[in-house]
Protein backbone atom coordinates (compact mmCIF):
# COMPACT_ATOMS: atom_id res chain seq x y z
CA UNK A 1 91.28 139.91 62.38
CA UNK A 2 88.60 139.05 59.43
CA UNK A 3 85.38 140.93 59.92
CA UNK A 4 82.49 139.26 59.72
CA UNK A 5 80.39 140.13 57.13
CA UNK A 6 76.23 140.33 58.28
CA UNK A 7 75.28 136.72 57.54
CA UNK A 8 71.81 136.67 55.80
CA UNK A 9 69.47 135.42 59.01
CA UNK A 10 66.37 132.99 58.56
CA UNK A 11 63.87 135.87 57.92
CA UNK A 12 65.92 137.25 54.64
CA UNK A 13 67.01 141.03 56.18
CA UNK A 14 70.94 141.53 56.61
CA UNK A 15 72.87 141.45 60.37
CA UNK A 16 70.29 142.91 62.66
CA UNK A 17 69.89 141.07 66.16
CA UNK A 18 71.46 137.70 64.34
CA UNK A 19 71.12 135.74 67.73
CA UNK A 20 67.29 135.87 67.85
CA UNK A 21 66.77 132.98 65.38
CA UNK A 22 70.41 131.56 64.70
CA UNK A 23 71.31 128.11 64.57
CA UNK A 24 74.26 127.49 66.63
CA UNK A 25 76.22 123.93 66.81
CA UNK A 26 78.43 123.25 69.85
CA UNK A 27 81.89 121.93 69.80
CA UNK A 28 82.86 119.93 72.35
CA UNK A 29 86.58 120.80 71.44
CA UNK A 30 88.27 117.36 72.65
CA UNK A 31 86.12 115.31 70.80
CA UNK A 32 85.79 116.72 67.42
CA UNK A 33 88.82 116.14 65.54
CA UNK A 34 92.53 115.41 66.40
CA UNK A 35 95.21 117.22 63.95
CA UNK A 36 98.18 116.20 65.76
CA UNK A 37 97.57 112.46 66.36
CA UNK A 38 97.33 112.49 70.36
CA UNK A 39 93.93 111.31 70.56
CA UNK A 40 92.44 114.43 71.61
CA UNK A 41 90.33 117.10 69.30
CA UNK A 42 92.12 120.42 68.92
CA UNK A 43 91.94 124.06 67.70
CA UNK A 44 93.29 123.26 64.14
CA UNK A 45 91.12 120.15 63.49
CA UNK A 46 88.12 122.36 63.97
CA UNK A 47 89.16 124.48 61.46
CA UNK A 48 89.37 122.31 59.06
CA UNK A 49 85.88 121.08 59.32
CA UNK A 50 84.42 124.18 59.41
CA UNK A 51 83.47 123.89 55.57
CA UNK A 52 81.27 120.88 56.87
CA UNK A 53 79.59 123.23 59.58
CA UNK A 54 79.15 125.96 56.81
CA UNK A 55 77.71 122.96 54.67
CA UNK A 56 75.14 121.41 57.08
CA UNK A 57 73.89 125.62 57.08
CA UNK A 58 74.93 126.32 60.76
CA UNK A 59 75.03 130.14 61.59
CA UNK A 60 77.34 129.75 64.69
CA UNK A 61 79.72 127.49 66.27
CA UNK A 62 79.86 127.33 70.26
CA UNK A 63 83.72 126.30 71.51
CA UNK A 64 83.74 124.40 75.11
CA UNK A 65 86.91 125.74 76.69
CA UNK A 66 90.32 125.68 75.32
CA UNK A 67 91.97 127.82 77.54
CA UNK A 68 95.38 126.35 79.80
CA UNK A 69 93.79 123.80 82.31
CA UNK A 70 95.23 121.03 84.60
CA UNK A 71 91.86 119.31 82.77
CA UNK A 72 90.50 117.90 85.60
CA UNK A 73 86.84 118.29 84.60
CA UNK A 74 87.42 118.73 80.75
CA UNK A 75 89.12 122.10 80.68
CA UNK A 76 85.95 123.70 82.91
CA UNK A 77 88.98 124.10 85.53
CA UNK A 78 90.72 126.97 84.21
CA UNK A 79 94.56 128.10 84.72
CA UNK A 80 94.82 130.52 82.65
CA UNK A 81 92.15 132.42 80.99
CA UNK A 82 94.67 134.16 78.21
CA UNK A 83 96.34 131.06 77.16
CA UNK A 84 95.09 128.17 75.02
CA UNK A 85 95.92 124.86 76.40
CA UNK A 86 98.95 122.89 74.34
CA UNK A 87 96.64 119.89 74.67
CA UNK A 88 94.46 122.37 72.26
CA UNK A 89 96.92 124.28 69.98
CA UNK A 90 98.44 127.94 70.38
CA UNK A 91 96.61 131.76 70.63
CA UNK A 92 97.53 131.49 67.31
CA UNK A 93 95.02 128.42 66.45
CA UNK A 94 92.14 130.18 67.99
CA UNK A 95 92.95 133.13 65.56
CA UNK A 96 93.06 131.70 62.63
CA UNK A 97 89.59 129.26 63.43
CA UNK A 98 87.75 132.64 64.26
CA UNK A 99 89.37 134.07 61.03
CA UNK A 100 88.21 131.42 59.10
CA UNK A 101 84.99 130.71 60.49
CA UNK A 102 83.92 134.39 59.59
CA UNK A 103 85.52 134.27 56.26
CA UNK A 104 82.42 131.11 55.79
CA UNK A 105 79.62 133.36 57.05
CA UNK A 106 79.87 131.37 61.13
CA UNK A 107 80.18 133.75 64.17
CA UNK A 108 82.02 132.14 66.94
CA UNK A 109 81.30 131.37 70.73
CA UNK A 110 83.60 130.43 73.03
CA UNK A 111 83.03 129.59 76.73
CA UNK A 112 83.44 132.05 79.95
CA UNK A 113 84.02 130.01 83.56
CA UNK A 114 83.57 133.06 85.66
CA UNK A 115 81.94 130.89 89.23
CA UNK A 116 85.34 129.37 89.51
CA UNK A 117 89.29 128.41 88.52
CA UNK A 118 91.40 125.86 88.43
CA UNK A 119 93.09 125.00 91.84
CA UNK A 120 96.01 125.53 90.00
CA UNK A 121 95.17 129.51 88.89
CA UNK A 122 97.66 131.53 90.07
CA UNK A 123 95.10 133.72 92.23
CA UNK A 124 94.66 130.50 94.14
CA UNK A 125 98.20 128.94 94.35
CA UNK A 126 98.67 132.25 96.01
CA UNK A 127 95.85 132.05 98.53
CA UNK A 128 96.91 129.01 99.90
CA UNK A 129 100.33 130.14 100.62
CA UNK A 130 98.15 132.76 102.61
CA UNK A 131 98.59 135.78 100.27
CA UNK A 132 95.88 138.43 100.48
CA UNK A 133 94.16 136.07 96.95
CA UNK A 134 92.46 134.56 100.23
CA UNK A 135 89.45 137.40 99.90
CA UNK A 136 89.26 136.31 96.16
CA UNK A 137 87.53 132.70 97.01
CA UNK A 138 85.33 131.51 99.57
CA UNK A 139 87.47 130.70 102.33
CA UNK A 140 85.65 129.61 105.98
CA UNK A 141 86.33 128.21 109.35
CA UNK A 142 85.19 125.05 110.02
CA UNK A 143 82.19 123.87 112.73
CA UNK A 144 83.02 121.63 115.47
CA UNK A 145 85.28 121.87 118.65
CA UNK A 146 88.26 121.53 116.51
CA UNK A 147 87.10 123.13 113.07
CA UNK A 148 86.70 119.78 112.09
CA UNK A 149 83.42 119.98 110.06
CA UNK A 150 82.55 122.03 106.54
CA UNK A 151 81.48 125.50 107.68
CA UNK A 152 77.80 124.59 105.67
CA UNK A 153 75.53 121.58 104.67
CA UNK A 154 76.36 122.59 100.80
CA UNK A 155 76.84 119.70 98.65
CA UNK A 156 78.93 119.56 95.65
CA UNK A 157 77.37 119.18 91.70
CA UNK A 158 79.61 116.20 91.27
CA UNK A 159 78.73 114.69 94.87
CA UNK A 160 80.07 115.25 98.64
CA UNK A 161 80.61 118.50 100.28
CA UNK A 162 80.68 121.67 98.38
CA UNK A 163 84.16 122.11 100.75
CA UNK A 164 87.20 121.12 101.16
CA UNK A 165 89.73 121.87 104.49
CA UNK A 166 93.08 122.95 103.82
CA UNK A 167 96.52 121.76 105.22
CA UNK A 168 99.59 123.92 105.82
CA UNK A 169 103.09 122.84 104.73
CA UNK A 170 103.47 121.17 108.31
CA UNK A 171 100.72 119.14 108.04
CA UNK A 172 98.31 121.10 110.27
CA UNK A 173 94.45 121.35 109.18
CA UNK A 174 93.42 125.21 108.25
CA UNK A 175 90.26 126.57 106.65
CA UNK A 176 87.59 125.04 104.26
CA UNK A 177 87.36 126.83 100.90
CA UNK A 178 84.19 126.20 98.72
CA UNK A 179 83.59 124.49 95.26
CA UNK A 180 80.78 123.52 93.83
CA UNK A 181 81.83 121.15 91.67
CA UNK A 182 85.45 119.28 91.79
CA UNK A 183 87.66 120.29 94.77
CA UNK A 184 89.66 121.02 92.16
CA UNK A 185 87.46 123.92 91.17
CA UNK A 186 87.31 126.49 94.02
CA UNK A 187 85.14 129.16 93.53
CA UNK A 188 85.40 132.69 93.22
CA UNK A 189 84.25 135.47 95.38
CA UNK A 190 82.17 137.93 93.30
CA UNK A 191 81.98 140.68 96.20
CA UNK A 192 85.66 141.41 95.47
CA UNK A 193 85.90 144.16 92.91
CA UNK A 194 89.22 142.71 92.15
CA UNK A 195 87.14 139.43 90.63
CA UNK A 196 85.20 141.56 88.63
CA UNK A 197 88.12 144.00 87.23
CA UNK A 198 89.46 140.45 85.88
CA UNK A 199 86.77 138.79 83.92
CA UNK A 200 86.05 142.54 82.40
CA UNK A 201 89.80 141.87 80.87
CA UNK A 202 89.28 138.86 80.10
CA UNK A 203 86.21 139.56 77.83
CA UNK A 204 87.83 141.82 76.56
CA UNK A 205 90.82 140.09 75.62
CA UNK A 206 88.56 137.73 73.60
CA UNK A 207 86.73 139.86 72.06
CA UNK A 208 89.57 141.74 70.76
CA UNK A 209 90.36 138.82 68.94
CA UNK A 210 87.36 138.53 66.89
CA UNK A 211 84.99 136.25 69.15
CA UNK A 212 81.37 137.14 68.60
CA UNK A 213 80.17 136.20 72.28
CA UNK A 214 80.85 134.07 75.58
CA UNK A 215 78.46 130.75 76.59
CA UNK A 216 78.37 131.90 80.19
CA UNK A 217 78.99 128.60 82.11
CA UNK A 218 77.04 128.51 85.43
CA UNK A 219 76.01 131.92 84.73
CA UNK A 220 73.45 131.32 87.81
CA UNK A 221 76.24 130.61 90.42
CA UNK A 222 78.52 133.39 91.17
CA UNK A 223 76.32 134.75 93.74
CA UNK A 224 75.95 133.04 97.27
CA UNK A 225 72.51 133.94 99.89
CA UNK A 226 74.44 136.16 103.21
CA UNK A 227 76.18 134.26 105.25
CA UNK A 228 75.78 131.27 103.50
CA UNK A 229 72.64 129.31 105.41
CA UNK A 230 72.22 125.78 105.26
CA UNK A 231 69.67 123.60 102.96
CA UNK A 232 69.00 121.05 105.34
CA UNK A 233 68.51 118.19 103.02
CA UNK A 234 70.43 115.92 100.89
CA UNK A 235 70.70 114.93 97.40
CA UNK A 236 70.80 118.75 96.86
CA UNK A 237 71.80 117.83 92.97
CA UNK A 238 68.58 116.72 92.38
CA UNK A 239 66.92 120.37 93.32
CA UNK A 240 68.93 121.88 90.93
CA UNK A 241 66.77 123.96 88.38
CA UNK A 242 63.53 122.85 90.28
CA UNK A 243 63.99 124.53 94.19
CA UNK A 244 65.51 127.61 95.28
CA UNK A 245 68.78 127.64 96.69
CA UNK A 246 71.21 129.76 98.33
CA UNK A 247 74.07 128.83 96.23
CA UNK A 248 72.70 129.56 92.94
CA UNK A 249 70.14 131.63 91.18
CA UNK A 250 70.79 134.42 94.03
CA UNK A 251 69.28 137.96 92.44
CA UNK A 252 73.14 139.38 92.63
CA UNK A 253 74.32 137.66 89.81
CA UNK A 254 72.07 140.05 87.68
CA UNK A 255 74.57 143.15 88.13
CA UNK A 256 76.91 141.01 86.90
CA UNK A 257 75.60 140.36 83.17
CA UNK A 258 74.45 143.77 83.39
CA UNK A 259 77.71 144.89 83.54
CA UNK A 260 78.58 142.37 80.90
CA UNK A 261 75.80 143.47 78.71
CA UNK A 262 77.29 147.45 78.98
CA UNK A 263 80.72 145.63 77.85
CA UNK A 264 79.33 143.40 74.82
CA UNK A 265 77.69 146.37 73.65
CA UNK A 266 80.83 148.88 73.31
CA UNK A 267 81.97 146.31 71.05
CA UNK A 268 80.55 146.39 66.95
CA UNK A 269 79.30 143.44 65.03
CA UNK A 270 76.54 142.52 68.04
CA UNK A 271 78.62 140.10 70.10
CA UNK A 272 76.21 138.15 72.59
CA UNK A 273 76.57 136.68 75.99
CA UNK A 274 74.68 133.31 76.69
CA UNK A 275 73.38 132.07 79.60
CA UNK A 276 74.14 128.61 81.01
CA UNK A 277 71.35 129.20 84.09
CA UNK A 278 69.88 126.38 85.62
CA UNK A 279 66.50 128.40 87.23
CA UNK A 280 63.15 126.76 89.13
CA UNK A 281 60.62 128.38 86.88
CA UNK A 282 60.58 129.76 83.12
CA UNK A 283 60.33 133.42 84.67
CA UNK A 284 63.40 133.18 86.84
CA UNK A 285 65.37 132.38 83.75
CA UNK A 286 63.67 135.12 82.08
CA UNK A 287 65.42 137.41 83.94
CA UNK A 288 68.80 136.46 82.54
CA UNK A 289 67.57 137.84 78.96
CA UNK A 290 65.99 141.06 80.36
CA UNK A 291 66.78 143.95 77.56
CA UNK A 292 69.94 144.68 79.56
CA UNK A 293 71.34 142.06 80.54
CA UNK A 294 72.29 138.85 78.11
CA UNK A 295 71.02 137.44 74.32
CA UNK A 296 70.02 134.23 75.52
CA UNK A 297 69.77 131.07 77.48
CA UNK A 298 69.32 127.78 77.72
CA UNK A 299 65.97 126.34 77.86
CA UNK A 300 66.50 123.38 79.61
CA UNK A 301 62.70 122.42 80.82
CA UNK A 302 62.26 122.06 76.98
CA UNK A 303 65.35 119.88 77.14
CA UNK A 304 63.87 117.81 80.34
CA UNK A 305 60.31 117.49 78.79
CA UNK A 306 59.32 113.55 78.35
CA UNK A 307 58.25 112.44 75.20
CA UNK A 308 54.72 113.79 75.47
CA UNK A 309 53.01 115.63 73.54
CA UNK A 310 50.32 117.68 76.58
CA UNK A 311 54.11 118.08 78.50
CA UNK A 312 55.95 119.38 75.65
CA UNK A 313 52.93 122.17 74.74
CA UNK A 314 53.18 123.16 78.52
CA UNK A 315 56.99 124.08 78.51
CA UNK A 316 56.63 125.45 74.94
CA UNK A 317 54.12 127.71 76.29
CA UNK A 318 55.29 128.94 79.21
CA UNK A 319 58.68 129.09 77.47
CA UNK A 320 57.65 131.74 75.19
CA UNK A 321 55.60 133.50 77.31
CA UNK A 322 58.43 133.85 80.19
CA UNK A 323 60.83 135.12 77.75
CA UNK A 324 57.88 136.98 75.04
CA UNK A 325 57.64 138.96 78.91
CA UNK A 326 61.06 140.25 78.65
CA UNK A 327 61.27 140.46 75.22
CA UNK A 328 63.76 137.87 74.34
CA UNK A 329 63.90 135.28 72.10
CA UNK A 330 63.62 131.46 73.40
CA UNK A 331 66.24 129.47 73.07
CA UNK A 332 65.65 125.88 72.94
CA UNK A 333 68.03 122.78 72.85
CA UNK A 334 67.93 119.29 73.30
CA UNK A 335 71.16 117.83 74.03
CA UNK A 336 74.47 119.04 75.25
CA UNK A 337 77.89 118.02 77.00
CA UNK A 338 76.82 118.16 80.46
CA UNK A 339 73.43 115.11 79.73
CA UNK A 340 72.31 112.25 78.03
CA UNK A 341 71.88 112.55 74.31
CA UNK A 342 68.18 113.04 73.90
CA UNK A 343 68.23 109.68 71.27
CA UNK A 344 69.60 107.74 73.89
CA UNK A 345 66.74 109.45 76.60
CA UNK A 346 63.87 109.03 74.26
CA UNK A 347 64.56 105.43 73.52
CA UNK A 348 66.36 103.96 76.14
CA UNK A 349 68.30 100.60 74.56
CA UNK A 350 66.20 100.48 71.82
CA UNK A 351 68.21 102.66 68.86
CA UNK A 352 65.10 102.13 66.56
CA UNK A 353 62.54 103.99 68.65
CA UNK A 354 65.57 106.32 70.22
CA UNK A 355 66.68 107.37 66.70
CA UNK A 356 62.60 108.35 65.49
CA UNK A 357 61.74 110.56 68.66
CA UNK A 358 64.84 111.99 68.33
CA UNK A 359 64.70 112.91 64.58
CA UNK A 360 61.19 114.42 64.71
CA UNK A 361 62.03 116.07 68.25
CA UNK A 362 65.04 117.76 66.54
CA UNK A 363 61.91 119.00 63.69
CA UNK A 364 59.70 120.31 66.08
CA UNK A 365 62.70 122.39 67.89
CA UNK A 366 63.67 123.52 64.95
CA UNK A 367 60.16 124.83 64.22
CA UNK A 368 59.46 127.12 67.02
CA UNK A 369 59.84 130.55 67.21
CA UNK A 370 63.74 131.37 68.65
CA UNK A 371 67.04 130.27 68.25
CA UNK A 372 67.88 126.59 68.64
CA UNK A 373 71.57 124.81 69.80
CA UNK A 374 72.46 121.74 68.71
CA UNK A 375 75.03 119.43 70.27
CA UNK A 376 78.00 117.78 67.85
CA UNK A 377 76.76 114.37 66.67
CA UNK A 378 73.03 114.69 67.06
CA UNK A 379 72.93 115.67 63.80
CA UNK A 380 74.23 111.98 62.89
CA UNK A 381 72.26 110.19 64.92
CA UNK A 382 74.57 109.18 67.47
CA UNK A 383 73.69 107.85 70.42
CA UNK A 384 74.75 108.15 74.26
CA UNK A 385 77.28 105.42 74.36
CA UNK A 386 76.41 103.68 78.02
CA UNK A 387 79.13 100.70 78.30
CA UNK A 388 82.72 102.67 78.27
CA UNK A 389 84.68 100.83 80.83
CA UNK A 390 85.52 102.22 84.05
CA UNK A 391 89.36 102.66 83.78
CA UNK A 392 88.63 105.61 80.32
CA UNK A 393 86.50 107.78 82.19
CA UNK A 394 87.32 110.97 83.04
CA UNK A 395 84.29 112.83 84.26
CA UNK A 396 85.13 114.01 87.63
CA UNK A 397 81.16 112.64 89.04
CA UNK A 398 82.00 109.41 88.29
CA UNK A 399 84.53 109.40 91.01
CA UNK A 400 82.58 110.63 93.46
CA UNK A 401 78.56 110.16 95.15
CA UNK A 402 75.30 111.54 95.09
CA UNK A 403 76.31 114.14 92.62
CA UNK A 404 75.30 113.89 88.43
CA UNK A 405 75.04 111.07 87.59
CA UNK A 406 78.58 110.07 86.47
CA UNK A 407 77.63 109.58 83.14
CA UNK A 408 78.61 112.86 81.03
CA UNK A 409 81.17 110.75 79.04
CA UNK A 410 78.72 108.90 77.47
CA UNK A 411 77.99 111.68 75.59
CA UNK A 412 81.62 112.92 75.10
CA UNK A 413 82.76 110.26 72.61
CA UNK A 414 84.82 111.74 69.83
CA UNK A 415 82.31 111.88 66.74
CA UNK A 416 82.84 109.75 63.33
CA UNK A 417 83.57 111.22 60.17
CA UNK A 418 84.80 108.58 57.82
CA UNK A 419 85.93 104.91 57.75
CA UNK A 420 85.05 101.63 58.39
CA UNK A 421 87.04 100.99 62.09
CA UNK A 422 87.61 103.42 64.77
CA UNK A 423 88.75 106.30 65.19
CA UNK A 424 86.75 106.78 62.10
CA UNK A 425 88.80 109.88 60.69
CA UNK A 426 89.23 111.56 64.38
CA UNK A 427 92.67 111.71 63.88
CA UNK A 428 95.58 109.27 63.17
CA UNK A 429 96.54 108.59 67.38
CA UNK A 430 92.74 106.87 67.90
CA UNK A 431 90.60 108.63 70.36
CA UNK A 432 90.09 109.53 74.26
CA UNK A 433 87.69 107.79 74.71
CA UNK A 434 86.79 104.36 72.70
CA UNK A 435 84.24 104.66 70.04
CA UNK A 436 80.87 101.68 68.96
CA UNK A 437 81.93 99.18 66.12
CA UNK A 438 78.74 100.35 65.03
CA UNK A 439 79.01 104.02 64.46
CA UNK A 440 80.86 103.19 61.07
CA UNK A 441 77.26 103.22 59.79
CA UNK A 442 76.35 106.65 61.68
CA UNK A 443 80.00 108.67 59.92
CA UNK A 444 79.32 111.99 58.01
CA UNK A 445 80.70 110.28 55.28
CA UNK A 446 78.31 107.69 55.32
CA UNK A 447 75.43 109.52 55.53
CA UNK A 448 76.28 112.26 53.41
CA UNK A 449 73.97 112.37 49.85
CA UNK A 450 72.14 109.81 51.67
CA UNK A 451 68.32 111.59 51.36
CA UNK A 452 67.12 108.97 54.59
CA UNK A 453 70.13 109.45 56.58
CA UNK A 454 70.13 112.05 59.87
CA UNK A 455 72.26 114.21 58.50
CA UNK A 456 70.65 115.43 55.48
CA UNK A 457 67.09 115.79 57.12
CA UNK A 458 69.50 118.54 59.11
CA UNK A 459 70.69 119.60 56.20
CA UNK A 460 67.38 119.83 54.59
CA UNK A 461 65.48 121.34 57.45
CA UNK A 462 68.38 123.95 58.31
CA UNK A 463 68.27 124.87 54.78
CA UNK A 464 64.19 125.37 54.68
CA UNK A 465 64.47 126.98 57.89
CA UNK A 466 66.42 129.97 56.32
CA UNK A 467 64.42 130.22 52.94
CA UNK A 468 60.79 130.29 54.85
CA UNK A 469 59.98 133.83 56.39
CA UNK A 470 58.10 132.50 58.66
CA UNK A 471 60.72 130.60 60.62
CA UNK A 472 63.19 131.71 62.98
CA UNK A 473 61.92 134.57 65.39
CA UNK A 474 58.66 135.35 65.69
CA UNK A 475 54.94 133.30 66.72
CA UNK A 476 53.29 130.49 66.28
CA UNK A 477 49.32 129.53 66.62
CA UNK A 478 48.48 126.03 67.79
CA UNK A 479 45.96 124.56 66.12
CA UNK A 480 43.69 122.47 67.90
CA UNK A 481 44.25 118.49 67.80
CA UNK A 482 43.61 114.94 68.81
CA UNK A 483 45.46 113.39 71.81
CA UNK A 484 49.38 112.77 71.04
CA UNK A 485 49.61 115.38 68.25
CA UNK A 486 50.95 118.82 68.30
CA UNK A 487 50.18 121.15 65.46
CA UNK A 488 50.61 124.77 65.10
CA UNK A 489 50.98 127.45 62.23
CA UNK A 490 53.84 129.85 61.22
CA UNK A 491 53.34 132.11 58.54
CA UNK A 492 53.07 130.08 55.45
CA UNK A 493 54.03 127.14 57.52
CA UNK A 494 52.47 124.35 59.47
CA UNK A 495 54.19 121.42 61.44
CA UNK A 496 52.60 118.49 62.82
CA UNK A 497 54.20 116.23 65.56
CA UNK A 498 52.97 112.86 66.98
CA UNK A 499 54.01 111.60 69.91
CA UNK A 500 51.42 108.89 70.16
CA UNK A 501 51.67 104.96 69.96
CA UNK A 502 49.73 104.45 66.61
CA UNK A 503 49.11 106.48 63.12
CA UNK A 504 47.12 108.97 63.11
CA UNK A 505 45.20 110.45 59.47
CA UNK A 506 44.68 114.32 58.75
CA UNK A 507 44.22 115.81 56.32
CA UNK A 508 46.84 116.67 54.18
CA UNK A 509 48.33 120.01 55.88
CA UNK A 510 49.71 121.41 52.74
CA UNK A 511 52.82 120.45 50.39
CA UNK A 512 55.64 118.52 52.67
CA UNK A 513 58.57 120.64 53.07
CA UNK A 514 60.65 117.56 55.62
CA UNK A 515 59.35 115.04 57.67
CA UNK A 516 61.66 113.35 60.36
CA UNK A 517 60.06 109.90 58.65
CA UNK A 518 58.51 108.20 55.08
CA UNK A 519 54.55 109.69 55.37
CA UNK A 520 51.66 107.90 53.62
CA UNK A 521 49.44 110.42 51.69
CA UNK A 522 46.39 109.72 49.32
CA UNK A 523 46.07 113.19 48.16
CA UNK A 524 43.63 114.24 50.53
CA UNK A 525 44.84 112.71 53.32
CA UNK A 526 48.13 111.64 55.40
CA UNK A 527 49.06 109.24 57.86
CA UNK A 528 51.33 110.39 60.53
CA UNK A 529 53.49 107.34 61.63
CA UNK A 530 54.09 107.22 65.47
CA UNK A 531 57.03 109.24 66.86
CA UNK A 532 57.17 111.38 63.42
CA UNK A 533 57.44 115.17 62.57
CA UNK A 534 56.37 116.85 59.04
CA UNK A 535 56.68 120.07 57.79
CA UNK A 536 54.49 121.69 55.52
CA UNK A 537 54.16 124.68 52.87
CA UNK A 538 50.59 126.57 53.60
């Protein structure tokens, strides 16, 4: 394996703690770039991009799962936790992309599914046949005279009943076993040691080969409340991340990452667990990042904030101050695989108004104190693409009710790089799913050297971000403003965010670093467009 060297992080010093301000860009691996001409992103077609990732001054790349998978929710049910999927490349792939990413300075994340497997895992092929793998899932008698109903009121994520009954090979009706999401996903029982011995190898196995830390997918989940009670209510989706409930967010799950924590540590070069926790207040998912247990995790009340400027100084506040409790850094992100690309949220069907919330949102993230995600494509505008027919999706919720809302492809779409027609430099087979005559406009290619485009207010803002002290970790001061304006003050640094309907005149903050928009300054004053971000030198 190729070391990797201590990157230099936004604050100047070499190495230490890297995660606390880094910039980290996930891949949604399918939807990338296609090498082989199948129409589906892959291992090697990330590597060769990675010079672009280096480029646009990324300090990390997150990897969605590659691993062997019958791919019934996009490789989140997995087969084989050792083995990269053929639909993705070889072992060997992953190498050399880790190899290569840390010979450009970028530490790599891949993705853990610890809460469940594929129904095709080995572990549970065997349970079904009735093998003693039974104890490793959640496996239950049904209510009723006859068994007949699911042992709990549990709903799935992706809609229906969190279980599903068995049948024997003559037909006759057995057990329920639990999943959360697809009944293609059962899920694992965390009070067997045996469950835990596992995922310890398989860590390890990973991190033996170079990987600088795991994104922790439904790091809240692998925990269920004694004796599993019911909710008593429906629509039990919708409470996610808001309500308390006995299926996720249970206190267990923190022996878990502390365990995980002990393990990341024996490793060198700082390798960091992340994780994906969906909790009801900022100081439930504080405890994820407690000084033993993991790096970071997702802010995703910053993510479901409205455009307003009173809401968004709320969750900033009691973002920092939930994790400033513990210690940890916040971590803050707007858009991923799993929701609606925060354009497409901000401005509806309007692209115009979509595409300038989004550009100064993506300013103002990028300005607080923490370490900031950012989801493939944003950083090209794109937007959540809301008319793919029927008969190309794939997301498991779209085929079944009162779960998310089906719509998770939108904002899967294999990304543009070059070209005039689709697949626009995907790959030479087209691409999974269909991609907007229109994004020919939004390519890297197009935009690149273009000083208005998206991409190079990334560029220029990622590249500001690592030359100005007083960005990355550390505080801010707000400053105290009109209605529809947030302003606060970094060290040497101000930025200024409107969120109102109209322009509003200050006076001019300082000399303008990047704004998200054209600004109209007199010398001693500047007008702040509607929906626009500056930064500024102080």
């Amino acid at each position: 394996m190729t070391p990797l060297s201590p990157p230099r992080t936004t604050t100047g010093t070499s190495a230490s703690r890297w995660w606390r301000d880094a910039v980290i860009y996930q891949v949604y691996v399918r939807s990338f770039t296609d090498s082989n001409g199948d129409g589906v992103g892959d291992l090697p077609g990330i590597r060769a991009h990675l010079p672009q990732l280096a480029e646009l001054g990324v300090d990390a790349l997150w990897l969605t799962p590659f691993y062997a998978s019958p791919q019934a929710d996009g490789g989140y049910d997995v087969a084989d936790y050792r083995k990269v999927d053929p639909l993705f490349g070889t072992l060997e792939d992953a190498t050399r992309l880790i190899d290569s990413a840390h010979e450009l300075g970028l530490r790599v994340i891949v993705d853990v599914v610890p809460n469940h497997t594929s129904d095709q895992h080995a572990w549970f092929r065997a349970a079904l046949a009735g093998g003693p793998e039974r104890d490793l899932y959640h496996f239950r008698p049904g209510r009723g005279a006859d068994g007949e109903l699911p042992p709990n009121d549990w709903e799935s994520v992706f809609g229906g009943s969190a279980w599903t009954r068995t049948t024997g090979p003559d037909d006759t009706e057995g057990d329920w076993y639990l999943h959360l999401f697809a009944p293609q996903q059962p899920d694992l029982n965390w009070e067997n040691p045996a469950v835990h011995a596992e995922f310890d190898s398989v860590l390890r196995f990973w991190l033996d080969r170079g990987v600088d830390g795991f994104r922790i997918d439904v790091a809240h989940g692998m925990v269920k409340a004694p004796g599993m009670p019911d909710i008593g209510a429906r629509e039990q989706a919708r409470m996610i991340g808001s309500q308390v409930l006995p299926f996720f967010d249970q206190d267990g799950v923190h022996e878990i990452h502390r365990a995980w924590r002990r393990l990341l540590d024996s490793y060198p070069g700082e390798r960091i667990g992340v994780a994906e926790a969906w909790a009801p207040s900022p100081e439930r998912l504080a405890l994820y990042v407690r000084p033993d247990e993991l790096h970071q995790a997702f802010n995703f009340q910053f993510l479901t904030c409205p455009w307003d400027a009173t809401a968004m100084r709320k969750v900033v506040d009691a973002s920092l101050a939930a994790a400033g409790s513990v210690g940890a850094p916040t971590t803050w992100v707007l858009s991923n695989h799993d929701v609606v690309r925060h354009l497409t949220r901000y401005g509806g069907d309007d692209y115009a108004l979509g595409l300038r919330r989004a550009r100064a949102a993506a300013l103002l993230m990028l300005a607080l104190p923490g370490s900031t995600y950012l989801y493939q494509g944003e950083e090209l505008g794109l937007p959540e693409v809301t008319d793919l027919p029927d008969e190309v999706r794939q997301d498991p919720s779209f085929f079944r009710t009162d779960g998310q809302d089906g719509l998770r492809d939108g904002c899967r779409v294999p990304i543009p790089w070059e070209g005039d027609q689709p697949p626009y430099g995907f790959g030479s087979g087209g691409s999974w799913l269909p991609q907007p005559d229109a994004w020919k406009r939004l390519s890297a290619a197009a935009q690149r050297g273009d000083a208005d485009s998206t991409r190079e207010m990334y560029r220029r803002a990622l590249a500001v971000r690592k030359e100005l002290d007083g960005l990355g970790d550390g505080r801010m001061t707000w400053r105290e403003s009109v209605p529809g304006l947030l302003d606060f003050v970094r060290p040497g640094f101000r930025c200024t965010l409107s969120t109102g309907t109209g322009p509003l005149q200050l006076r001019t903050p300082g000399r303008l670093l990047v704004s998200s928009c054209a600004l109209v300054a007199d010398g001693e004053t500047v007008t702040l467009p509607a929906d626009s971000c500056a930064w500024w030198a102080i």
